[in-house]
C-alpha atoms as a PDB file:
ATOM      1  CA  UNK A   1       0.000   0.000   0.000  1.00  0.00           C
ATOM      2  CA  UNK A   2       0.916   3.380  -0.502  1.00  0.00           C
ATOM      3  CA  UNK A   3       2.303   5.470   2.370  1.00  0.00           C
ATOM      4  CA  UNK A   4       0.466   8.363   2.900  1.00  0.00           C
ATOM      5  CA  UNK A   5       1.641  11.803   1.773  1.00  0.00           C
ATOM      6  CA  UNK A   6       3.003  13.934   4.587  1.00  0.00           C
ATOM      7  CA  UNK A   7       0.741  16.714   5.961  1.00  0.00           C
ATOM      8  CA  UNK A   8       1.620  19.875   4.603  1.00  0.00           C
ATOM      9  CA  UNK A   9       2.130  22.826   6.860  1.00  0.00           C
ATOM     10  CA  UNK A  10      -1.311  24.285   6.873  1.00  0.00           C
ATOM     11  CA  UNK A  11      -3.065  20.763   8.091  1.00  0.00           C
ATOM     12  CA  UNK A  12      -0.178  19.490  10.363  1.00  0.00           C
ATOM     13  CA  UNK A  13      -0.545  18.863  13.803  1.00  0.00           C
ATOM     14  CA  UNK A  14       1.017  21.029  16.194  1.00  0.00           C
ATOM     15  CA  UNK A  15       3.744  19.353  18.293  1.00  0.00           C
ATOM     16  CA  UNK A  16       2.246  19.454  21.751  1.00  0.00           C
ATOM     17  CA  UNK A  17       6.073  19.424  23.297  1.00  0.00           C
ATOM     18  CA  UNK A  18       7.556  22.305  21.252  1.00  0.00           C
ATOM     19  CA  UNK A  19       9.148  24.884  23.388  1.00  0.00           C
ATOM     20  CA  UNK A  20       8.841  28.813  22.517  1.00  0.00           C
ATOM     21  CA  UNK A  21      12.028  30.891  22.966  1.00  0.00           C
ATOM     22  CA  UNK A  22      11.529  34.099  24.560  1.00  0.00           C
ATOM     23  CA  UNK A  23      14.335  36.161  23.339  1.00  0.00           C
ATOM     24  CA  UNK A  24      17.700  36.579  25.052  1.00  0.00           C
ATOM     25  CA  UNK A  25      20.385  39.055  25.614  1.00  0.00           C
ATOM     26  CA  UNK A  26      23.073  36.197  25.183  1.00  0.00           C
ATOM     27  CA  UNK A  27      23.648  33.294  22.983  1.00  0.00           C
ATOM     28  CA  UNK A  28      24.416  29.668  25.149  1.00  0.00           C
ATOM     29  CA  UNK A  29      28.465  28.678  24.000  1.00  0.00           C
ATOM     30  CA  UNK A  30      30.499  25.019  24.326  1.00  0.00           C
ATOM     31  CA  UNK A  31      29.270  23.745  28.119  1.00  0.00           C
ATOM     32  CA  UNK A  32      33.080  21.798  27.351  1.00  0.00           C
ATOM     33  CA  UNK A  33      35.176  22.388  30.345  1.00  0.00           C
ATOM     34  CA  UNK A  34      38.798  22.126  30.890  1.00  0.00           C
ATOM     35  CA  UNK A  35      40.740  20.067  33.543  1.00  0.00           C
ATOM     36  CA  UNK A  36      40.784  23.097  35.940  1.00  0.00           C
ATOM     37  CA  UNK A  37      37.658  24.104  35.278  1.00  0.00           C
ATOM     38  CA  UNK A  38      36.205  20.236  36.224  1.00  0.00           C
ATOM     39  CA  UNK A  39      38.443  19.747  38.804  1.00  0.00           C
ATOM     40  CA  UNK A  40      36.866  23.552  40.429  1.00  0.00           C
ATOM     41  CA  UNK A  41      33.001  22.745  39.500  1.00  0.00           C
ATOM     42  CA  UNK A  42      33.511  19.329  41.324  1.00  0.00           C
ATOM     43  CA  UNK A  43      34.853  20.920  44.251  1.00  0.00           C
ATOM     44  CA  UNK A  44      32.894  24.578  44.766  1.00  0.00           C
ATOM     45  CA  UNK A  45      29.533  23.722  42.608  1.00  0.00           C
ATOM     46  CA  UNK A  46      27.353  22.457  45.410  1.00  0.00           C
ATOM     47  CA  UNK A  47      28.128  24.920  47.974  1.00  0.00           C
ATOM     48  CA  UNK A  48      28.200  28.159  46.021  1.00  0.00           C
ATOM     49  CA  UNK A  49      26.038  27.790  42.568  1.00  0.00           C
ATOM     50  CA  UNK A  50      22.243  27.998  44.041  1.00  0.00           C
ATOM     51  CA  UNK A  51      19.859  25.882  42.053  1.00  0.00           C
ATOM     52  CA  UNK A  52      16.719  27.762  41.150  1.00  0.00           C
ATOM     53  CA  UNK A  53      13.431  25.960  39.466  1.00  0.00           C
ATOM     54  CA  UNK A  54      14.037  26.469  35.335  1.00  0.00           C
ATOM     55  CA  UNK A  55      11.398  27.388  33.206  1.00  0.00           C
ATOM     56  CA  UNK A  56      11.167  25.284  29.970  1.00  0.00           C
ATOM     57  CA  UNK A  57      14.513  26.119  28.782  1.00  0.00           C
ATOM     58  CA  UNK A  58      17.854  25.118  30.705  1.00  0.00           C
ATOM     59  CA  UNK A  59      18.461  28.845  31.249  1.00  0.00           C
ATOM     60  CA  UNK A  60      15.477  30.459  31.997  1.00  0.00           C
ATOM     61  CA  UNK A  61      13.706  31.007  35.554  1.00  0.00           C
ATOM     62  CA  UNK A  62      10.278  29.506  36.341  1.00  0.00           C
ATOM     63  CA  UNK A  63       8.108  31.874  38.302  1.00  0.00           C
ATOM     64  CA  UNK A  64       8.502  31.257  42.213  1.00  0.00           C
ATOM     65  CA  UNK A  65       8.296  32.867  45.320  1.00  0.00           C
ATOM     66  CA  UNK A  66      11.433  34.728  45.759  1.00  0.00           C
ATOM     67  CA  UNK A  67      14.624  33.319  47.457  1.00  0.00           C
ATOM     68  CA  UNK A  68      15.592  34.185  51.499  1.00  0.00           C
ATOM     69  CA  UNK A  69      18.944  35.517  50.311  1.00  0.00           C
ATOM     70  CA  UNK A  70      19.724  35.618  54.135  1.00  0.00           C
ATOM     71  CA  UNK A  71      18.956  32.238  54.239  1.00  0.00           C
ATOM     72  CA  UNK A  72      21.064  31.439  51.146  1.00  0.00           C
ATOM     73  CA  UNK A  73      24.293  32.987  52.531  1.00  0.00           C
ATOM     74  CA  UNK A  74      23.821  31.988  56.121  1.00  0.00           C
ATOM     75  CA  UNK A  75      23.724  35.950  57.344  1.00  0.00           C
ATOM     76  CA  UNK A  76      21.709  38.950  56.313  1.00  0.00           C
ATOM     77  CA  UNK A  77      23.365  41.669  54.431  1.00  0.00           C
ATOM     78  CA  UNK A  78      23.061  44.448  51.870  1.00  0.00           C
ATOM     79  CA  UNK A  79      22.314  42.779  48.460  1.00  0.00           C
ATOM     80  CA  UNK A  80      24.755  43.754  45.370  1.00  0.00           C
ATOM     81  CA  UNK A  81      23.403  41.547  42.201  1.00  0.00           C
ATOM     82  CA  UNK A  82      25.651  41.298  39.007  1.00  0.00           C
ATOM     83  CA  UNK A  83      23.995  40.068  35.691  1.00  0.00           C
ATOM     84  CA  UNK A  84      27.039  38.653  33.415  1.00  0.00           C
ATOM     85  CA  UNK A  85      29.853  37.887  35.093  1.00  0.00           C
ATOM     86  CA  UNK A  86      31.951  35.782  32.820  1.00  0.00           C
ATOM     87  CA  UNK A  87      34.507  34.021  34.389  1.00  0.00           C
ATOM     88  CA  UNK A  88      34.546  35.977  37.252  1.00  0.00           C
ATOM     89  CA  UNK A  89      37.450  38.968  37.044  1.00  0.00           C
ATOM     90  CA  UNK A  90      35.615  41.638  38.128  1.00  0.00           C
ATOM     91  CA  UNK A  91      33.007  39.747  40.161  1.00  0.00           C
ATOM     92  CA  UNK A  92      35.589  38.255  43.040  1.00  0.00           C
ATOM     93  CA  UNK A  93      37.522  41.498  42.717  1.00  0.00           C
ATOM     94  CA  UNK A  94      34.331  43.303  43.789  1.00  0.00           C
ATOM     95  CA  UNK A  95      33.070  41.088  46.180  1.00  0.00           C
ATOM     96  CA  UNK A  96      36.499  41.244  47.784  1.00  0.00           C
ATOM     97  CA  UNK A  97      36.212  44.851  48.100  1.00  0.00           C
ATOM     98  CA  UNK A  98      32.767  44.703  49.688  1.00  0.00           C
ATOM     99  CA  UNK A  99      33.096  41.680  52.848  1.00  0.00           C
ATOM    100  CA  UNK A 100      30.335  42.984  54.178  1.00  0.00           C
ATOM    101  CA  UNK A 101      27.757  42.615  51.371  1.00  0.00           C
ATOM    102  CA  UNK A 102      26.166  39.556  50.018  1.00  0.00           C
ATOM    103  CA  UNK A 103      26.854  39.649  45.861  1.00  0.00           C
ATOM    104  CA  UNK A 104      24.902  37.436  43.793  1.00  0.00           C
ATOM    105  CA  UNK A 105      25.933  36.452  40.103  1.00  0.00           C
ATOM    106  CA  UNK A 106      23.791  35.715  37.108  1.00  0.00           C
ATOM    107  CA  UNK A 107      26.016  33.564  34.025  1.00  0.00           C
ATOM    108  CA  UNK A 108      24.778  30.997  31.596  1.00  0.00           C
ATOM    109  CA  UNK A 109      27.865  29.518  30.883  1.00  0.00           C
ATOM    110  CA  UNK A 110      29.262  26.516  32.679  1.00  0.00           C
ATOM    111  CA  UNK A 111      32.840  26.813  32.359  1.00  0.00           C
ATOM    112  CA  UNK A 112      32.741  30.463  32.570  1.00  0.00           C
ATOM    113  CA  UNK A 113      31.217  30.127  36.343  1.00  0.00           C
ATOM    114  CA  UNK A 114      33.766  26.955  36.750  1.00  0.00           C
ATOM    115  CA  UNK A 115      36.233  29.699  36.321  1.00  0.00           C
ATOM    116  CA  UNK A 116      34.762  31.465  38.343  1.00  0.00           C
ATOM    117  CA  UNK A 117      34.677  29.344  41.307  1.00  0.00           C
ATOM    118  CA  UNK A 118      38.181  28.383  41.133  1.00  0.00           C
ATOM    119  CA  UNK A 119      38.977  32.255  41.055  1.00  0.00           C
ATOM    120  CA  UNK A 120      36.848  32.547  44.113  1.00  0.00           C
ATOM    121  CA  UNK A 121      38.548  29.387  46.268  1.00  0.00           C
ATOM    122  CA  UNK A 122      41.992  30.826  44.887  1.00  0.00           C
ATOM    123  CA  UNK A 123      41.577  34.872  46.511  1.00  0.00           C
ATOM    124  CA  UNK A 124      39.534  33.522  49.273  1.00  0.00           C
ATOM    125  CA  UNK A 125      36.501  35.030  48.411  1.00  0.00           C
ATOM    126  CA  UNK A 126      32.858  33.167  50.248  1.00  0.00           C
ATOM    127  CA  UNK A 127      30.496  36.225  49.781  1.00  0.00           C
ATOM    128  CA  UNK A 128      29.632  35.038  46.616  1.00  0.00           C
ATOM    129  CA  UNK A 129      26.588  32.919  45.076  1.00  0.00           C
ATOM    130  CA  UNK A 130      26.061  32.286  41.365  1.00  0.00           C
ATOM    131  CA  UNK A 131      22.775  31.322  39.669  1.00  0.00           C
ATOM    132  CA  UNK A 132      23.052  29.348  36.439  1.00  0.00           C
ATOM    133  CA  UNK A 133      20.225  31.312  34.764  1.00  0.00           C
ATOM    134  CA  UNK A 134      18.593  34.391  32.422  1.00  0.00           C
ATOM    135  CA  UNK A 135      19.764  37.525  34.713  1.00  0.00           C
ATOM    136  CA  UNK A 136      16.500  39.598  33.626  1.00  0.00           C
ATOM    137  CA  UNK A 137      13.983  36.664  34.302  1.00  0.00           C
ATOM    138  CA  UNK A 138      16.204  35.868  37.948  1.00  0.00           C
ATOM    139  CA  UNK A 139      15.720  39.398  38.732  1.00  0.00           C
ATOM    140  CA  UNK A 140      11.988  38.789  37.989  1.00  0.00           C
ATOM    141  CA  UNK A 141      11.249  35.630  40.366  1.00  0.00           C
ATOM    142  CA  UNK A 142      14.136  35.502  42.783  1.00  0.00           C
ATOM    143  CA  UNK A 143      14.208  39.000  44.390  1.00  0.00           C
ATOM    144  CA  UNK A 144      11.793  40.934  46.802  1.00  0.00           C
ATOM    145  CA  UNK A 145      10.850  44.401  44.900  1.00  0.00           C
ATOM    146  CA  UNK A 146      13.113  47.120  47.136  1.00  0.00           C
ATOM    147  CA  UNK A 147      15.618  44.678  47.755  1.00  0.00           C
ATOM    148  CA  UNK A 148      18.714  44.956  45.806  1.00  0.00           C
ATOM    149  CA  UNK A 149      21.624  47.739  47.006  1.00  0.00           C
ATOM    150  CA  UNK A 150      23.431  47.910  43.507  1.00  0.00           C
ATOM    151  CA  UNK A 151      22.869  46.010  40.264  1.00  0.00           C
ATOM    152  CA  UNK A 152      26.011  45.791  38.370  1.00  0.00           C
ATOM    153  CA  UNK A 153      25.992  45.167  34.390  1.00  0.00           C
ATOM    154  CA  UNK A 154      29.657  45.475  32.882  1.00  0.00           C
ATOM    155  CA  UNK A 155      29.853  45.002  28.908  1.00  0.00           C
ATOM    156  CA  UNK A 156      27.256  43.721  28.082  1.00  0.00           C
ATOM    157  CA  UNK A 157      26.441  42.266  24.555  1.00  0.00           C
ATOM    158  CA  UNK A 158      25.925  45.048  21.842  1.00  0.00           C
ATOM    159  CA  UNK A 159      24.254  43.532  19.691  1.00  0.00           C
ATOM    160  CA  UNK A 160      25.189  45.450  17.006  1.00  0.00           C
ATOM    161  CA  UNK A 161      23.084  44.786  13.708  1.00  0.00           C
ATOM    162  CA  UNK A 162      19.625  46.863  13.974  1.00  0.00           C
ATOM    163  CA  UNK A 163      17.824  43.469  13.617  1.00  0.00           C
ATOM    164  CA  UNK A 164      19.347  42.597  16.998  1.00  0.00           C
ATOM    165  CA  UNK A 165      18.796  45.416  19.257  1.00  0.00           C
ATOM    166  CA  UNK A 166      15.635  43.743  20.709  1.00  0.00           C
ATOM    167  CA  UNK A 167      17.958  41.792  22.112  1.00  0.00           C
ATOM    168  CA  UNK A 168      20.021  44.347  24.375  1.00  0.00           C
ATOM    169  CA  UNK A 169      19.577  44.088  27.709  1.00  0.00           C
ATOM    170  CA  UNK A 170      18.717  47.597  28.892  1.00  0.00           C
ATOM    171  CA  UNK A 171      15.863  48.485  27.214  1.00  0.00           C
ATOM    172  CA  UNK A 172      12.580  50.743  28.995  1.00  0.00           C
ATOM    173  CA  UNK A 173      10.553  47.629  30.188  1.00  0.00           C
ATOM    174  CA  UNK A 174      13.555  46.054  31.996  1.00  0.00           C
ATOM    175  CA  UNK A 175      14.825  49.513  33.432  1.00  0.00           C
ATOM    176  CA  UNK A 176      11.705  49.468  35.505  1.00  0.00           C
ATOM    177  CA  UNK A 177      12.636  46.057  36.753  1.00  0.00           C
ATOM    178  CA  UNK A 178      15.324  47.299  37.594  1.00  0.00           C
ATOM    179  CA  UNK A 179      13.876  50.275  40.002  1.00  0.00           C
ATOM    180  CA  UNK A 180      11.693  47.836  40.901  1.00  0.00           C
ATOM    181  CA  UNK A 181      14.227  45.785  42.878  1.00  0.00           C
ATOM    182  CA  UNK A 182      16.388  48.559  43.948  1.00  0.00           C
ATOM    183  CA  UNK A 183      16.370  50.029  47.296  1.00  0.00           C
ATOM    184  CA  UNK A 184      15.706  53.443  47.485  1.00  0.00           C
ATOM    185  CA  UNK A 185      18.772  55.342  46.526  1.00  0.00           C
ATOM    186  CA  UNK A 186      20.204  52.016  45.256  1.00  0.00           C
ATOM    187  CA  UNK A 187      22.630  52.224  42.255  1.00  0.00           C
ATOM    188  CA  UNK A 188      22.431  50.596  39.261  1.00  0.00           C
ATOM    189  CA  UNK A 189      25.921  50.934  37.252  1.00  0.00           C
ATOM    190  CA  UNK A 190      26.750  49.916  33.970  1.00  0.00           C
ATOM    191  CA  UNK A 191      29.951  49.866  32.011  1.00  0.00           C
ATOM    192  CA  UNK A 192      30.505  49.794  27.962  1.00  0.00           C
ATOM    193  CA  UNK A 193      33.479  49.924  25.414  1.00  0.00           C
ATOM    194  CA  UNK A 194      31.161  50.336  22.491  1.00  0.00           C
ATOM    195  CA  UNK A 195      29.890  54.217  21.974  1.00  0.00           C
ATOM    196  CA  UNK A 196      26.689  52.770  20.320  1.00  0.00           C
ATOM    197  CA  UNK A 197      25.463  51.157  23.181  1.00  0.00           C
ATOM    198  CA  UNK A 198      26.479  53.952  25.676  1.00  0.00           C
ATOM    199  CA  UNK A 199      24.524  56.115  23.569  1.00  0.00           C
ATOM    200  CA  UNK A 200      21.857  53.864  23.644  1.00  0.00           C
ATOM    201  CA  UNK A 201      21.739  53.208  27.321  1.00  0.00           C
ATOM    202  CA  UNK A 202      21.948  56.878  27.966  1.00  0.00           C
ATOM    203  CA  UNK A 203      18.739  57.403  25.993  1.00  0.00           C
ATOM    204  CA  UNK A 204      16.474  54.733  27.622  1.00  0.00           C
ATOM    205  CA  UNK A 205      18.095  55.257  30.821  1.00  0.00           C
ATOM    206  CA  UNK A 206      18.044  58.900  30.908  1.00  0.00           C
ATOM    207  CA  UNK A 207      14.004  58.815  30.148  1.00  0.00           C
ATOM    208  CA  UNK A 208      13.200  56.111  33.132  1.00  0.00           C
ATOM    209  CA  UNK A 209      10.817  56.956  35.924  1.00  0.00           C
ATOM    210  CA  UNK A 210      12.237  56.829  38.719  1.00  0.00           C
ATOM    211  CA  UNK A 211      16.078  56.808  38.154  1.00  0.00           C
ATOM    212  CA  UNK A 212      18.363  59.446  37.873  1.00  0.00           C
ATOM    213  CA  UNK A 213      21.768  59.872  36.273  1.00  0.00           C
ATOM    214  CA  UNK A 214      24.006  60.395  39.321  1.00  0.00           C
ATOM    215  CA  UNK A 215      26.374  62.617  36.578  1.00  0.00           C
ATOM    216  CA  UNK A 216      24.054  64.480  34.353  1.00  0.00           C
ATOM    217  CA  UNK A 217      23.470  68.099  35.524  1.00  0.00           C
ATOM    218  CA  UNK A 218      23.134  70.918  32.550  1.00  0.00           C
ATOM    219  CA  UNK A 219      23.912  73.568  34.758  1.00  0.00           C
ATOM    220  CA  UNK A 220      27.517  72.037  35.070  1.00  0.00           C
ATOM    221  CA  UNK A 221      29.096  71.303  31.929  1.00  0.00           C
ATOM    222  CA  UNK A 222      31.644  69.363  33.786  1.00  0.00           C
ATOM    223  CA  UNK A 223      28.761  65.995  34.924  1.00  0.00           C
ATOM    224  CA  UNK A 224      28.105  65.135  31.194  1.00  0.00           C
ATOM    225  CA  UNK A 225      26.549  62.381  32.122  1.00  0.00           C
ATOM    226  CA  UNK A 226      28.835  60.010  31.557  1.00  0.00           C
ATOM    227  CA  UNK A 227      30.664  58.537  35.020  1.00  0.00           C
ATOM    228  CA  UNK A 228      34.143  58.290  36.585  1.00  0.00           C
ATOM    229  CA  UNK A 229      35.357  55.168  36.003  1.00  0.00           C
ATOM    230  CA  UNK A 230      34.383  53.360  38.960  1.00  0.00           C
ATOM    231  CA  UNK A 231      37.557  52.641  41.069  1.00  0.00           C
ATOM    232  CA  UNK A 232      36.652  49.186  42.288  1.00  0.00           C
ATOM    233  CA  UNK A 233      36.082  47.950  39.098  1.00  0.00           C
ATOM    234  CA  UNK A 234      39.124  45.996  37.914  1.00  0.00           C
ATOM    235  CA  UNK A 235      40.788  46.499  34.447  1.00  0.00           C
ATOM    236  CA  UNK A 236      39.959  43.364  33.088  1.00  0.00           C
ATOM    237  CA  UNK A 237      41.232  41.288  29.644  1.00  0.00           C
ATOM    238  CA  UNK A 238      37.787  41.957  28.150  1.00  0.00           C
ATOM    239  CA  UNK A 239      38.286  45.708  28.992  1.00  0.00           C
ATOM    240  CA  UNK A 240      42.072  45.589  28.087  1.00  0.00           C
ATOM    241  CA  UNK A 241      41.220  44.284  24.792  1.00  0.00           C
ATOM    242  CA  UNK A 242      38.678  47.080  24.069  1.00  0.00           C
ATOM    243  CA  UNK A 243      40.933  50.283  24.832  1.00  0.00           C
ATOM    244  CA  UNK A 244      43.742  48.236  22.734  1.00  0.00           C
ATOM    245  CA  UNK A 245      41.045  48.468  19.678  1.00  0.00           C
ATOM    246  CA  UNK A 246      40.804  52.259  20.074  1.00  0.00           C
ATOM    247  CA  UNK A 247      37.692  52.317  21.805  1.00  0.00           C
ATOM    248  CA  UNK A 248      36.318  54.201  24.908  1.00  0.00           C
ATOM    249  CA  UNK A 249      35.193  52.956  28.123  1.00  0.00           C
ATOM    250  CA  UNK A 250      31.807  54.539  29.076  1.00  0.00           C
ATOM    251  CA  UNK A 251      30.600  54.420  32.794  1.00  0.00           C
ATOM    252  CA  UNK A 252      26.916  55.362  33.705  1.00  0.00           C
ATOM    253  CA  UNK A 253      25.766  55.486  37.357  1.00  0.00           C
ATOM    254  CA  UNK A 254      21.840  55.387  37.765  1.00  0.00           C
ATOM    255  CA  UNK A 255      20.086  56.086  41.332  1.00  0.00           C
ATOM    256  CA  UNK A 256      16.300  54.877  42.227  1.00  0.00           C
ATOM    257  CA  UNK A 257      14.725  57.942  43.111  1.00  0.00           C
ATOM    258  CA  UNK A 258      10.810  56.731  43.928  1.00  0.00           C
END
């Protein structure tokens, strides 16, 4: 007998199990570590990576009641939150610099946080707790509103082509996230080496209820807008590379207002 000819698009059944992708402000890389990196996630993973309930991709957050981040570091403590933090260079540095705050990390990549870990063990660093996970949808479900002392977001992706730009991070919807979390006169403080974005952060940021440019004032010509580089913040490769392109390093500082 004949096989049947396959359904064409218009009469074919839906596949119950198909997952939609909301879209992201990264792109998931190799999960292929290296000897060190094992040899750290086997070691570290357990005590400092905190395991949150995933939505129905590996990286995204499932709505939940939010975490008891006192509970989570065994002490209560100002929170400082960083979404991105690659392998960890300017996270540990940070978190060394601020023993009395508890600093939570947002990375999708495995080795990247397995380099992170072993960075952490090697400088002695335990104020630290990574989540595996989307940084905007963890800010979402894992934090009180008001809760957050600083958010920290240092080079983010560009996203350069026009088609992209939905998927930049700071954008108006998740600058009121943002605010949302933040403590009164918490800071939110972003870094870029690509003028583009900086200009582009400036705009949505500038225009957000409730935040304020910490360096903008027209009646001084001097506070531009554009911050100090922040002191704490270590010169990392990534940043190395960028000023050894020819490109500038743009600091913003934001401040929840209402």
């Amino acid at each position: 007998m004949q096989n049947p000819a396959p359904e064409t698009p218009s009469t074919a059944t839906p596949r119950p199990d198909r997952v939609h992708r909301e879209v992201v402000s990264f792109v998931r890389r190799s999960a292929r570590m290296n000897a060190s990196q094992e040899k750290a996630w086997q070691a570290w993973h357990s005590s400092r990576v905190v395991p949150v309930a995933q939505g129905q991709t590996e990286t995204s957050v499932a709505p939940q009641p939010p975490l008891d981040w006192a509970e989570v570091f065994g002490r209560r403590a100002p929170l400082l939150v960083e979404i991105g933090s690659g392998t960890g260079e300017s996270l540990v540095s940070m978190a060394r610099q601020h023993p009395q705050a508890n600093v939570v990390a947002f990375e999708v990549f495995q080795p990247a946080v397995a380099s992170t870990l072993g960075r952490m063990a090697r400088e002695g660093v335990d104020n630290v707790r990574i989540v595996m996970a989307d940084g905007q949808q963890g800010l979402e479900h894992l934090f009180e509103p008001a809760s957050i002392s600083e958010l920290w977001l240092f080079f983010a992706d560009p996203w350069h082509k026009s088609r992209h730009h939905k998927r930049r991070l700071v954008s108006p919807e998740f600058a009121q996230l943002v605010r949302s979390r933040l403590v009164t006169d918490g800071r939110w403080r972003l870094a870029t080496d690509w003028q583009d974005y900086a200009e582009w952060m400036r705009e949505v940021l500038d225009a957000a209820p409730g935040l304020v440019n910490e360096h903008l004032d027209p009646a001084d010509p001097e506070h531009t807008g554009w911050a100090p580089r922040l002191e704490l913040r270590p010169l990392t490769k990534y940043e190395r590379k960028g000023l050894a392109a020819g490109r500038t390093i743009r600091d913003l500082t934001y401040r929840k207002t209402s």
